[in-house]
N, C-alpha and C. Protein backbone atom coordinates (compact mmCIF):
# COMPACT_ATOMS: atom_id res chain seq x y z
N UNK A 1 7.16 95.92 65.04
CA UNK A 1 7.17 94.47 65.33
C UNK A 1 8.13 94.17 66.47
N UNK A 2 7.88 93.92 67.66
CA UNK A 2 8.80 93.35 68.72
C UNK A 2 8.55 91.87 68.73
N UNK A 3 9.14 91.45 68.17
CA UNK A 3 9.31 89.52 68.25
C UNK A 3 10.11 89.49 69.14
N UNK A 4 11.48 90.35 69.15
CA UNK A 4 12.29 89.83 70.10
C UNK A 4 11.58 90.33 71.64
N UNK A 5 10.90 91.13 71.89
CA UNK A 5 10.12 91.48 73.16
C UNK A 5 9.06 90.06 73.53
N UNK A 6 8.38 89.48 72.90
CA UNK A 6 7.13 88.55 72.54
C UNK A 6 8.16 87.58 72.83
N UNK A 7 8.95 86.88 72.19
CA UNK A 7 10.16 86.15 72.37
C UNK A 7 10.40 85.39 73.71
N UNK A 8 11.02 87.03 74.68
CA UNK A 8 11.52 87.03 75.72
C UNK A 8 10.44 86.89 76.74
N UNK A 9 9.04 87.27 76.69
CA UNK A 9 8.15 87.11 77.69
C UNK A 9 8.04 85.92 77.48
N UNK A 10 7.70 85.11 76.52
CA UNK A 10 7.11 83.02 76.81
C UNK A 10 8.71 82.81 77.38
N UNK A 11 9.87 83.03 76.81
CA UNK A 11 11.07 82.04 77.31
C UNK A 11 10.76 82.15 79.16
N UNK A 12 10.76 83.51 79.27
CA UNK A 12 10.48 83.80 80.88
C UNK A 12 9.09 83.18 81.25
N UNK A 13 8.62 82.46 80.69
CA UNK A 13 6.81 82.23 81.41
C UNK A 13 7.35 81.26 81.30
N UNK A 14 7.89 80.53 80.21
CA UNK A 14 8.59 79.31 80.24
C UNK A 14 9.62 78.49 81.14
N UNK A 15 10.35 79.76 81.69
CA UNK A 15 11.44 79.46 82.34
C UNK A 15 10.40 79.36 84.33
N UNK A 16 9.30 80.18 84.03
CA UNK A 16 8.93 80.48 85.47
C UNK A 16 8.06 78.98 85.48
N UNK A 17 7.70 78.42 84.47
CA UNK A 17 7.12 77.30 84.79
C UNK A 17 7.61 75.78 85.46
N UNK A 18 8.80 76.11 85.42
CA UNK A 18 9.71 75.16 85.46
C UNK A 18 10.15 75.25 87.29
């Protein structure tokens, strides 16, 4: 289970949306 991997890719898609 990588949640914390899964996690870190939306915060960064998140962060690139901005």
């Amino acid at each position: 289970m990588n949640c914390s991997r899964t996690l870190a890719r939306l915060i960064l898609r998140t962060t690139a949306n901005v």
